[in-house]
PDB file of N, CA and C in Angstrom:
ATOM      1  N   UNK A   1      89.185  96.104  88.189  1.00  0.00           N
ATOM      2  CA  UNK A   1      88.330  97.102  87.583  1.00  0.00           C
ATOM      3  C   UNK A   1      86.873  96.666  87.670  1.00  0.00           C
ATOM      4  N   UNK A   2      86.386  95.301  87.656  1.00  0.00           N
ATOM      5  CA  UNK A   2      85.432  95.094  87.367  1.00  0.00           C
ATOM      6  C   UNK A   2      84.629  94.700  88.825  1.00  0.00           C
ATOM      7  N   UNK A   3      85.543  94.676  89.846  1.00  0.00           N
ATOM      8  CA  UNK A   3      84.817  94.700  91.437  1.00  0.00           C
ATOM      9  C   UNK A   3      84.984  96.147  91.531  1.00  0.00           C
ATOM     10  N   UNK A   4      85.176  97.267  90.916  1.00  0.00           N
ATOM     11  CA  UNK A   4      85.220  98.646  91.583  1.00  0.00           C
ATOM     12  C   UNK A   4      84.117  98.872  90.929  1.00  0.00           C
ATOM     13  N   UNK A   5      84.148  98.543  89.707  1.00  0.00           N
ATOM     14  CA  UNK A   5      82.377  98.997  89.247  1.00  0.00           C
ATOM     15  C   UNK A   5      81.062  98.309  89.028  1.00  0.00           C
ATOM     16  N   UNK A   6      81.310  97.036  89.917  1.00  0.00           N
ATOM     17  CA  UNK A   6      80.168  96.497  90.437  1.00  0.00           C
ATOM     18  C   UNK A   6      79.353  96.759  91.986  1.00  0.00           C
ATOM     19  N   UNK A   7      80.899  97.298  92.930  1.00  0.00           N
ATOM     20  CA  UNK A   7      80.356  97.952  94.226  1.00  0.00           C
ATOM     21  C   UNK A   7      79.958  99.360  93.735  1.00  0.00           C
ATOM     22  N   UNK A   8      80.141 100.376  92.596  1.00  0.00           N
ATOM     23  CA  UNK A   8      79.350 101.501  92.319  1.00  0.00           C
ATOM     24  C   UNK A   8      78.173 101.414  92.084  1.00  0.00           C
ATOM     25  N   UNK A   9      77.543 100.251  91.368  1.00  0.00           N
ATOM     26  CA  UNK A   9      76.383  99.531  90.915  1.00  0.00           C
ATOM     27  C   UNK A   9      76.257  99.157  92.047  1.00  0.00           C
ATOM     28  N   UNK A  10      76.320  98.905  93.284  1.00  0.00           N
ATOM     29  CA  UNK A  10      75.557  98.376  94.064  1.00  0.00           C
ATOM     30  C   UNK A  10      75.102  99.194  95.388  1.00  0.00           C
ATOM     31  N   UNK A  11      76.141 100.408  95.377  1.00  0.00           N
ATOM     32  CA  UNK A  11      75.810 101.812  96.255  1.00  0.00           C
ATOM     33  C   UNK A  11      74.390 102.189  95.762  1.00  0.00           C
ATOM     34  N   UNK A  12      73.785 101.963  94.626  1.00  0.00           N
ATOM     35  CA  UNK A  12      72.088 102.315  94.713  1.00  0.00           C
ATOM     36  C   UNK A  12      71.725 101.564  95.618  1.00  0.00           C
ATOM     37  N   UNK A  13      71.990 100.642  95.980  1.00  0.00           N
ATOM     38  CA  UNK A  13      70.577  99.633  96.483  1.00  0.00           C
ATOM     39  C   UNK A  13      70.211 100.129  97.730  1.00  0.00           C
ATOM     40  N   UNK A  14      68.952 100.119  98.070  1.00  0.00           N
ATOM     41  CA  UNK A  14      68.415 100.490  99.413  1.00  0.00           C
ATOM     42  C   UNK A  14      69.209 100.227 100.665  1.00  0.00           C
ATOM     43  N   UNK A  15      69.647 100.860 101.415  1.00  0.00           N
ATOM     44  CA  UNK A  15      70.729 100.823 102.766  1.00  0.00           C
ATOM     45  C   UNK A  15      72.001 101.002 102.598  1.00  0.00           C
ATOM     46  N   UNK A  16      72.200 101.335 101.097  1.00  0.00           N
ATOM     47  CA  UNK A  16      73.630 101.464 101.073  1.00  0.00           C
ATOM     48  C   UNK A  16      74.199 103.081 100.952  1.00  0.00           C
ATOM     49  N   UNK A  17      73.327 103.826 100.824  1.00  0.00           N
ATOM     50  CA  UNK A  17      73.640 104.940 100.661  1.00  0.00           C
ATOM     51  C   UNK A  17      73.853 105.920 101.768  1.00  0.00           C
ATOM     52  N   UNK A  18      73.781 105.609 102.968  1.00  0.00           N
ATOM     53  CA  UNK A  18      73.763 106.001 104.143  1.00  0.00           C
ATOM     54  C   UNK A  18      75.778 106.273 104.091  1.00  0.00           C
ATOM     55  N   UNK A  19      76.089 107.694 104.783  1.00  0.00           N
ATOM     56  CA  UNK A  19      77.619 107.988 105.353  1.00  0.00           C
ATOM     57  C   UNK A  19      77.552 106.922 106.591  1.00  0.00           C
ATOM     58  N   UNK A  20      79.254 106.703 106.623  1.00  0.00           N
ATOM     59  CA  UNK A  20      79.724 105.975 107.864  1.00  0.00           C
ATOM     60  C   UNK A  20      80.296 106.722 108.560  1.00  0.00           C
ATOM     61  N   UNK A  21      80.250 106.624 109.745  1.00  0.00           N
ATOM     62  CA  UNK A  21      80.715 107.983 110.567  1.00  0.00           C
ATOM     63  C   UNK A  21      82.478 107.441 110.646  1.00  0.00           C
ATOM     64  N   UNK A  22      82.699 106.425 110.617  1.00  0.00           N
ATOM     65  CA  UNK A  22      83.668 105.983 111.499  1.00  0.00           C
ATOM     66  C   UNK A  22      83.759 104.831 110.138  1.00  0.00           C
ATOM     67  N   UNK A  23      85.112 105.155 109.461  1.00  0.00           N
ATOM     68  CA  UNK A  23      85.477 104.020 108.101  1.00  0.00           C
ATOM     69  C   UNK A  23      86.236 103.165 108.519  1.00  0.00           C
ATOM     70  N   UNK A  24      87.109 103.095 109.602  1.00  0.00           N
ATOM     71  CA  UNK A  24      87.526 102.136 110.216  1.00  0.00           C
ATOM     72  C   UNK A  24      86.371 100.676 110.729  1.00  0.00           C
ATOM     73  N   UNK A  25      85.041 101.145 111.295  1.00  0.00           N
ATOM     74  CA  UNK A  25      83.907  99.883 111.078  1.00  0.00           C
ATOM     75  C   UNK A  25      83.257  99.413 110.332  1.00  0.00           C
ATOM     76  N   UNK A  26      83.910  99.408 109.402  1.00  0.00           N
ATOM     77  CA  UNK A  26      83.625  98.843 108.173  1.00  0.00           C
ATOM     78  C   UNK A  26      84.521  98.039 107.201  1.00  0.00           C
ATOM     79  N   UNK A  27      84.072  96.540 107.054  1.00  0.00           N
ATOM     80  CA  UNK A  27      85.288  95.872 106.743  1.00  0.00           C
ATOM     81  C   UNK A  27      85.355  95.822 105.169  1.00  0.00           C
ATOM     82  N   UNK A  28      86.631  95.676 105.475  1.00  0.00           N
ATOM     83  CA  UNK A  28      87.130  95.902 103.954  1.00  0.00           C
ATOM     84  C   UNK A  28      86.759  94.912 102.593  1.00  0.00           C
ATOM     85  N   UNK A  29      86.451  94.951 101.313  1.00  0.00           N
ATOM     86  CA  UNK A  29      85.966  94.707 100.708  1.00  0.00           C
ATOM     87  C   UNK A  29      87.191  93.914  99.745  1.00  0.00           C
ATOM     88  N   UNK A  30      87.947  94.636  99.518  1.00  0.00           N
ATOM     89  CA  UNK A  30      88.981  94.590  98.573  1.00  0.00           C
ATOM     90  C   UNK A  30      89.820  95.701  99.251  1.00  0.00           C
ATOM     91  N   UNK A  31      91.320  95.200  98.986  1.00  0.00           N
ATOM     92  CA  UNK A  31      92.447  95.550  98.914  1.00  0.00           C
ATOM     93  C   UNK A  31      93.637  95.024  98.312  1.00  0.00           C
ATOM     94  N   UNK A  32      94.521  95.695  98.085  1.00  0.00           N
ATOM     95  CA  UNK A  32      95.904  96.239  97.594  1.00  0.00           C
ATOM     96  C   UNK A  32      96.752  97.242  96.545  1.00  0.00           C
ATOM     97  N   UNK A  33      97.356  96.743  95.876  1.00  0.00           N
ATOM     98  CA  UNK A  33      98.384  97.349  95.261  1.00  0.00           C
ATOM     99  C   UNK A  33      97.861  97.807  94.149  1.00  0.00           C
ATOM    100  N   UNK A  34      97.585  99.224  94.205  1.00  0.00           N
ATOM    101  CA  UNK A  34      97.490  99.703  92.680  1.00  0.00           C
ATOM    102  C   UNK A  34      98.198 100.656  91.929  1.00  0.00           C
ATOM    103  N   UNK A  35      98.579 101.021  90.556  1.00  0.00           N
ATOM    104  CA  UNK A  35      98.950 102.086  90.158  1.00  0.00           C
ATOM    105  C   UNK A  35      98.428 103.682  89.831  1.00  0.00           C
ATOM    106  N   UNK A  36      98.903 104.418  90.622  1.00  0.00           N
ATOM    107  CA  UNK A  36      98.000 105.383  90.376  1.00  0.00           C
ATOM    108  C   UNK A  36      98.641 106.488  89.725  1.00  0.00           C
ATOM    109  N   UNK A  37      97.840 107.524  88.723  1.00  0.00           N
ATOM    110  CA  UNK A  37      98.926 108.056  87.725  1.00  0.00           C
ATOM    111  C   UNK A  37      98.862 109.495  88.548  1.00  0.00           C
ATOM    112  N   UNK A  38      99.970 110.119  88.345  1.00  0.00           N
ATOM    113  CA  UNK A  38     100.312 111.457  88.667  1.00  0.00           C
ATOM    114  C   UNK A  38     101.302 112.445  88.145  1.00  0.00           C
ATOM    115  N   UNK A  39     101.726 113.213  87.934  1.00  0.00           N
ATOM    116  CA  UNK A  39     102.065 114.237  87.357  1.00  0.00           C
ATOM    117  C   UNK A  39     103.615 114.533  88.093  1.00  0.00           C
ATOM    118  N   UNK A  40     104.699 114.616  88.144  1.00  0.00           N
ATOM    119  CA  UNK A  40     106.220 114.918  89.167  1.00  0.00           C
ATOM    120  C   UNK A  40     106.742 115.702  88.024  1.00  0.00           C
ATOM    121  N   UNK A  41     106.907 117.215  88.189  1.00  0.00           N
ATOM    122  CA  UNK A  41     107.671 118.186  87.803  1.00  0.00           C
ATOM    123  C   UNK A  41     107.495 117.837  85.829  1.00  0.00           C
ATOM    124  N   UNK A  42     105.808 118.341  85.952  1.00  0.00           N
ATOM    125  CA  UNK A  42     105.810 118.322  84.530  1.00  0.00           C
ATOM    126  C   UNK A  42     105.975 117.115  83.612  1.00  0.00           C
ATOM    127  N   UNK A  43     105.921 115.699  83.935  1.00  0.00           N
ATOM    128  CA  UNK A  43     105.863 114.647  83.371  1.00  0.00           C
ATOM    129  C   UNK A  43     105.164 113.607  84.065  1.00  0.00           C
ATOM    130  N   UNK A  44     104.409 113.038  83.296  1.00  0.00           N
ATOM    131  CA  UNK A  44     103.480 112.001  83.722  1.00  0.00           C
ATOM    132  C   UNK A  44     104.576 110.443  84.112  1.00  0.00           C
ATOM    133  N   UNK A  45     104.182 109.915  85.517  1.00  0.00           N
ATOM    134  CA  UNK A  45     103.908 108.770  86.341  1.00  0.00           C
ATOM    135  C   UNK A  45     102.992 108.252  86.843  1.00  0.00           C
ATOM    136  N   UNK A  46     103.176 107.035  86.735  1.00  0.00           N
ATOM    137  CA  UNK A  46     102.311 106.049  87.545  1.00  0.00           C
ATOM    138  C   UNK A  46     103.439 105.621  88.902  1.00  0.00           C
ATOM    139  N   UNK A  47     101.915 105.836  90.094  1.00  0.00           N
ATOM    140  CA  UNK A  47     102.820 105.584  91.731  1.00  0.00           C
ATOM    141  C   UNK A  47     102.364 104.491  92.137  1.00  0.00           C
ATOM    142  N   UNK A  48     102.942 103.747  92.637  1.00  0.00           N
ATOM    143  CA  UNK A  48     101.795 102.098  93.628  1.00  0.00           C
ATOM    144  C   UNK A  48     101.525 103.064  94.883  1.00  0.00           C
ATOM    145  N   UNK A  49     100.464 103.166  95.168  1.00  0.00           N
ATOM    146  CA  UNK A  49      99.535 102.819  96.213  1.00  0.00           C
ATOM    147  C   UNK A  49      98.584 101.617  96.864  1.00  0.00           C
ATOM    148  N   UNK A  50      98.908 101.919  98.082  1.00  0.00           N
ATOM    149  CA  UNK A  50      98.035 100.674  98.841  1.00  0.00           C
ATOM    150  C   UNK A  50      96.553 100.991  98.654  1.00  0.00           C
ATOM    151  N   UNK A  51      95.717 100.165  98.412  1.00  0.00           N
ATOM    152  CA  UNK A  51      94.256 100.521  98.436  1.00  0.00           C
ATOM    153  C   UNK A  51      92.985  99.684  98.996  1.00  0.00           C
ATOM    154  N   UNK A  52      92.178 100.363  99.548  1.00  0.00           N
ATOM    155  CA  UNK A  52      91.057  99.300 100.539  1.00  0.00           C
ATOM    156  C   UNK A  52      89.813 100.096  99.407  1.00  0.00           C
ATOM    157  N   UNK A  53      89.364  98.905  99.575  1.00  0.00           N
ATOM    158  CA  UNK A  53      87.620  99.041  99.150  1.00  0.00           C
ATOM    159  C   UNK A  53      86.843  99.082 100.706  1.00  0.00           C
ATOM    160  N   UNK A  54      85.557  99.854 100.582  1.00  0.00           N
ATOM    161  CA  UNK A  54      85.130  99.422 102.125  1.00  0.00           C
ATOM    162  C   UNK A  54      83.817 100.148 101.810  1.00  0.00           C
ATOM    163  N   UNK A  55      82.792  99.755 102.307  1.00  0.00           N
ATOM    164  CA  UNK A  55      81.194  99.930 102.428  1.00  0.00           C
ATOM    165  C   UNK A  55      81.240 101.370 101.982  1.00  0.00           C
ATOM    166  N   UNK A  56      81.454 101.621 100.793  1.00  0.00           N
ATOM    167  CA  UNK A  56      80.840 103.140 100.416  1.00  0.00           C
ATOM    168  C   UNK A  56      82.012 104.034 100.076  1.00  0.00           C
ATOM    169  N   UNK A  57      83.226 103.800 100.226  1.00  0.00           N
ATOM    170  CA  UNK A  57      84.528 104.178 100.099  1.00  0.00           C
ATOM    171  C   UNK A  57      85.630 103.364  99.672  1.00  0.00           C
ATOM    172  N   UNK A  58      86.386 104.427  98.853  1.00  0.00           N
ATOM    173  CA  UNK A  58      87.442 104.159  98.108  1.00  0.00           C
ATOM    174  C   UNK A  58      89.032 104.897  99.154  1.00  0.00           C
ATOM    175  N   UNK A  59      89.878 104.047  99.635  1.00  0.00           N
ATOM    176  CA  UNK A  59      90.904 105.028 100.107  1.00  0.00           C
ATOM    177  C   UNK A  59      91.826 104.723  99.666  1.00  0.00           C
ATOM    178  N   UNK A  60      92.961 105.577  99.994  1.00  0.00           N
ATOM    179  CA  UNK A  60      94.415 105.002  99.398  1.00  0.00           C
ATOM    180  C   UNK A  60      95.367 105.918 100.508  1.00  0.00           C
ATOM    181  N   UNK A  61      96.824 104.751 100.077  1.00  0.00           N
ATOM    182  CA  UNK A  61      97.661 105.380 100.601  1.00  0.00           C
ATOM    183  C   UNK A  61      99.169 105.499 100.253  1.00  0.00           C
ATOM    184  N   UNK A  62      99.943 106.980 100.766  1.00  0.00           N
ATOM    185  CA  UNK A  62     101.101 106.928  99.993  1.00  0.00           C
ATOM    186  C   UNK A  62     101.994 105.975 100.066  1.00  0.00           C
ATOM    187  N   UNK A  63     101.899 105.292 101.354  1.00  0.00           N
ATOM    188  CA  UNK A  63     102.727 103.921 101.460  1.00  0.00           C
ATOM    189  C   UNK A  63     102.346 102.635 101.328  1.00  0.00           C
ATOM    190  N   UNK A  64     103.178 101.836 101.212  1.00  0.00           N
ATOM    191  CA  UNK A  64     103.216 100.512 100.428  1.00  0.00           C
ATOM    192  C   UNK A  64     102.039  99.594 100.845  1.00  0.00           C
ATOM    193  N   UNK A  65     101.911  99.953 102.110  1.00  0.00           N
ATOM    194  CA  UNK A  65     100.789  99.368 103.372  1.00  0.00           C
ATOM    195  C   UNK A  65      99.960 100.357 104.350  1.00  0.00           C
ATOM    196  N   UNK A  66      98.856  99.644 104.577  1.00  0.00           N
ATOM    197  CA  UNK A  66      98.088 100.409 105.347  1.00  0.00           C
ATOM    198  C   UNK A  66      98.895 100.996 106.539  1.00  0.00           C
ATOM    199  N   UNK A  67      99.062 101.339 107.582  1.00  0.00           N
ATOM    200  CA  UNK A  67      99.557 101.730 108.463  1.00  0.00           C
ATOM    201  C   UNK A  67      98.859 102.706 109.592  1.00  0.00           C
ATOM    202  N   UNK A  68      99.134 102.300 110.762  1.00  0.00           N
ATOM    203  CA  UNK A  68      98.654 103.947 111.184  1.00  0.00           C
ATOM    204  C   UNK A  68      99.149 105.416 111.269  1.00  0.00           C
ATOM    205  N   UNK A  69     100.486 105.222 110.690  1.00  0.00           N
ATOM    206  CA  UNK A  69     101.653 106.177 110.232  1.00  0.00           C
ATOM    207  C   UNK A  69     100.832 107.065 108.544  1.00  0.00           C
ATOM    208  N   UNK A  70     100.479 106.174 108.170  1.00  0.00           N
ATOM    209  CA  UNK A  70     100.285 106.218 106.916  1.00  0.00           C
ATOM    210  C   UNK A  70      99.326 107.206 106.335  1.00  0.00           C
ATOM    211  N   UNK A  71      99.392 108.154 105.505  1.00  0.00           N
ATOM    212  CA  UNK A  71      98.454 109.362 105.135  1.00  0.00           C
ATOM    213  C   UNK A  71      97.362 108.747 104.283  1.00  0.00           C
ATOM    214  N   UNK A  72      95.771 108.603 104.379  1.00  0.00           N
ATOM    215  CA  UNK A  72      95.006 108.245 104.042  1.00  0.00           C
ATOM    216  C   UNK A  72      94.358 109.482 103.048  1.00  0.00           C
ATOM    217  N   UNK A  73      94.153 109.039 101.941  1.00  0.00           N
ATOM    218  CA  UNK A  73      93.123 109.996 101.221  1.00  0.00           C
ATOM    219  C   UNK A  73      91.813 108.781 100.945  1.00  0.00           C
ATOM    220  N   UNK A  74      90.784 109.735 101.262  1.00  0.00           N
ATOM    221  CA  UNK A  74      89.543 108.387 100.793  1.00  0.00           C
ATOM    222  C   UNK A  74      88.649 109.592  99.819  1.00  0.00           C
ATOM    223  N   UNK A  75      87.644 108.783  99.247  1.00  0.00           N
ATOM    224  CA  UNK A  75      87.390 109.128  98.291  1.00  0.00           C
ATOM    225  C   UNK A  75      85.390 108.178  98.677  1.00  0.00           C
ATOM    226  N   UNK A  76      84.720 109.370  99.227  1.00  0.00           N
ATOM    227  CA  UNK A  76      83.303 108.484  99.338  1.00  0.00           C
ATOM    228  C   UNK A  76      82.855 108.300  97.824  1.00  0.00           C
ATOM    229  N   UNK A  77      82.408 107.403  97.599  1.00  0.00           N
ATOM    230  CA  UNK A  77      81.696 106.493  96.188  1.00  0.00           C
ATOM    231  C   UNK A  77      80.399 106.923  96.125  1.00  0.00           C
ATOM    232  N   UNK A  78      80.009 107.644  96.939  1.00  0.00           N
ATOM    233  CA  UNK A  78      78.946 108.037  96.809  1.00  0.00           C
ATOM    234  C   UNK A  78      78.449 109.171  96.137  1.00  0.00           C
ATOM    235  N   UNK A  79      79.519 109.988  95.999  1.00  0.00           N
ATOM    236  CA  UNK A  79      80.060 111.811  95.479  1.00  0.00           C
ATOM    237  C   UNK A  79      80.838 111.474  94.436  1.00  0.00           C
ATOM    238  N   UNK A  80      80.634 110.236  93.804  1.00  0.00           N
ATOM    239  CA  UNK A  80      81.681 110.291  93.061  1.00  0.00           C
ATOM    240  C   UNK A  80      81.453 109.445  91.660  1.00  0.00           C
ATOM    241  N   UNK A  81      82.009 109.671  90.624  1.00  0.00           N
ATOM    242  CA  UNK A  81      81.546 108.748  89.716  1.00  0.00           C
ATOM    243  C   UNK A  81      83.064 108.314  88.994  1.00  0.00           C
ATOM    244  N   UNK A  82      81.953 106.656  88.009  1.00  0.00           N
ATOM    245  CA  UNK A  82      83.255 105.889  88.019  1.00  0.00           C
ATOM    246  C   UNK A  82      83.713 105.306  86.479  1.00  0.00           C
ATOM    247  N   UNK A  83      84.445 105.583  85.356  1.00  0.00           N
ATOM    248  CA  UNK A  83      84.501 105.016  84.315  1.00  0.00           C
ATOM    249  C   UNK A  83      85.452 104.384  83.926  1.00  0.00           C
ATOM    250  N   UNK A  84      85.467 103.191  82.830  1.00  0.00           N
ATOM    251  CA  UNK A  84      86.745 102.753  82.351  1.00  0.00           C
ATOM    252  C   UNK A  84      87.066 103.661  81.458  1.00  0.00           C
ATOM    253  N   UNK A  85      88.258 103.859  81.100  1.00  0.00           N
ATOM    254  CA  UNK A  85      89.171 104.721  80.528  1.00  0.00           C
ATOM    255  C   UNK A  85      90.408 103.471  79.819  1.00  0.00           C
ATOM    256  N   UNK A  86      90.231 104.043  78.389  1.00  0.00           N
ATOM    257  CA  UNK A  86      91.073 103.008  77.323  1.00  0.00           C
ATOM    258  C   UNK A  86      91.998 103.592  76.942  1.00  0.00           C
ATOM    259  N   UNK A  87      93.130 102.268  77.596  1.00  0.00           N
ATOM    260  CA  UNK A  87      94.707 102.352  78.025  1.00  0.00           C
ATOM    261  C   UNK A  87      94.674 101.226  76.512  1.00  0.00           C
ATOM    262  N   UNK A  88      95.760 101.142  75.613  1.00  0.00           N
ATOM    263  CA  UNK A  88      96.354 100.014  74.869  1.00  0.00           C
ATOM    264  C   UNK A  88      97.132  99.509  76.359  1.00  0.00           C
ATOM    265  N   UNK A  89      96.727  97.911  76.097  1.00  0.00           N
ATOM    266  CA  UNK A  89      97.283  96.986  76.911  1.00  0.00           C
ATOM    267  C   UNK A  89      97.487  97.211  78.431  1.00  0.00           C
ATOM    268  N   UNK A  90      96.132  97.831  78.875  1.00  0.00           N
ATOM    269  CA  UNK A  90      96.700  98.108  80.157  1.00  0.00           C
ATOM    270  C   UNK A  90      94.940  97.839  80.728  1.00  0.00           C
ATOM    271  N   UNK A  91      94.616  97.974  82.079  1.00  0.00           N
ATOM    272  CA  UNK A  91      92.945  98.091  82.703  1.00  0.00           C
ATOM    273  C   UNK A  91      93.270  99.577  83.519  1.00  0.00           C
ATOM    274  N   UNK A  92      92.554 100.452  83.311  1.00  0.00           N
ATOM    275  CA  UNK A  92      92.562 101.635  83.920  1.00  0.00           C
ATOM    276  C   UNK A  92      90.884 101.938  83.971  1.00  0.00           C
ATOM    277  N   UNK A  93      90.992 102.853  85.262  1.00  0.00           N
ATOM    278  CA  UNK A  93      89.865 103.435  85.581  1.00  0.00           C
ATOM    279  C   UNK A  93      90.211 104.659  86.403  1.00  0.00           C
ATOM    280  N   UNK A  94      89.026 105.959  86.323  1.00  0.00           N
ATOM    281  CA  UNK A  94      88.886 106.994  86.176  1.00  0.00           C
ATOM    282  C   UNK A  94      88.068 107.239  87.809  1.00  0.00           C
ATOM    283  N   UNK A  95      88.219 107.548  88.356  1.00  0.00           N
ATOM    284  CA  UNK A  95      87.544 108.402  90.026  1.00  0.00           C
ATOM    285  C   UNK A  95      86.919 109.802  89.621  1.00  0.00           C
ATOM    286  N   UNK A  96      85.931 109.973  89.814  1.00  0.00           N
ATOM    287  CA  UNK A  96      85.775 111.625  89.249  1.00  0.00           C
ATOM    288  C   UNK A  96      84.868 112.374  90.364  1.00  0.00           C
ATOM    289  N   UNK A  97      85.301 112.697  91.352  1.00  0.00           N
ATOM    290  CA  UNK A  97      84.613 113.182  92.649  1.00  0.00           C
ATOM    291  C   UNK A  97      84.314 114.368  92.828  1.00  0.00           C
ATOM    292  N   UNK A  98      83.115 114.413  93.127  1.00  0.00           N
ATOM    293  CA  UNK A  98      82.437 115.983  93.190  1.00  0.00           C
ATOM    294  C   UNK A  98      83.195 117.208  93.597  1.00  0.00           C
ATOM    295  N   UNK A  99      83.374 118.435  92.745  1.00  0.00           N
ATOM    296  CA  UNK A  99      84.519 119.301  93.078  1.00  0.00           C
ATOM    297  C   UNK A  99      86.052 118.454  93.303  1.00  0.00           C
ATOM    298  N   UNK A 100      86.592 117.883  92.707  1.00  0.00           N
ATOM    299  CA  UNK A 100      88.154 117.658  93.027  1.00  0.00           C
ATOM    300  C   UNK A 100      88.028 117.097  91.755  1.00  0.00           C
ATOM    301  N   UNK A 101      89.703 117.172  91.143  1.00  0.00           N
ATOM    302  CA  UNK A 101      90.326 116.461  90.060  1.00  0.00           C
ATOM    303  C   UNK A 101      90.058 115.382  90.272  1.00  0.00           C
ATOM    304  N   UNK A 102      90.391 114.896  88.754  1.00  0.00           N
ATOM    305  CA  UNK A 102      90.009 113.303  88.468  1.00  0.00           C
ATOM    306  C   UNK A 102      91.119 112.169  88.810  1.00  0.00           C
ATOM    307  N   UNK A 103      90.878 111.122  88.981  1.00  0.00           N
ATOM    308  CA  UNK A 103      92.072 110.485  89.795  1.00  0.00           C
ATOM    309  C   UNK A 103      92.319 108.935  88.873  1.00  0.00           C
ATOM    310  N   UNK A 104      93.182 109.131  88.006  1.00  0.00           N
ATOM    311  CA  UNK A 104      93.159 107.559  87.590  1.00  0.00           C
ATOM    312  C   UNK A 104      93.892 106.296  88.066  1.00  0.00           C
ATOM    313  N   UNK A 105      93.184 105.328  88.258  1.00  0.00           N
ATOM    314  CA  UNK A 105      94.104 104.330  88.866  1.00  0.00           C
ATOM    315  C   UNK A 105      94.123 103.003  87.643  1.00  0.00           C
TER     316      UNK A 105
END
């Protein structure tokens, strides 16, 4: 939680705010395994997703590992804002991206 909202704090700084055309050239920052909560036929879950940090972006994926099989949703950090959200006994945080639902992981 606390490297996702220190790279939001650091998307101000001069040169960082620029789009990447191509998120694949850009190396990854942080990755792996997170829980992400979602909704299955009217009752709340948490899913593991794989997850990369990377110069300006947040992505994830439905499978266990990156892959090139693998369905990518990313999420630019730049369109997007970022809060902790208080779980008893748990670290959660909140994605809240311009026009789209909020995404907690």
């Amino acid at each position: 939680l606390r490297a996702i909202l220190q790279l939001l704090e650091e998307r101000q700084l001069p040169g960082l705010e620029e789009e990447v055309e191509n998120i694949e050239d850009c190396a990854i920052l942080k990755k792996g395994s997170l829980k992400k909560f979602s909704h299955a036929v009217g009752r709340p879950i948490w899913k593991v997703k794989y997850v990369e940090v990377r110069q300006g972006h947040f992505s994830y994926y439905e499978d266990s590992a990156a892959d090139s099989n693998a369905a990518r949703k990313t999420i630019p950090l730049s369109k997007c804002a970022c809060q902790k959200v208080r779980k008893r006994g748990a670290f959660v945080f909140e994605l809240l991206p311009d026009n789209s639902p909020r995404r907690l992981f």
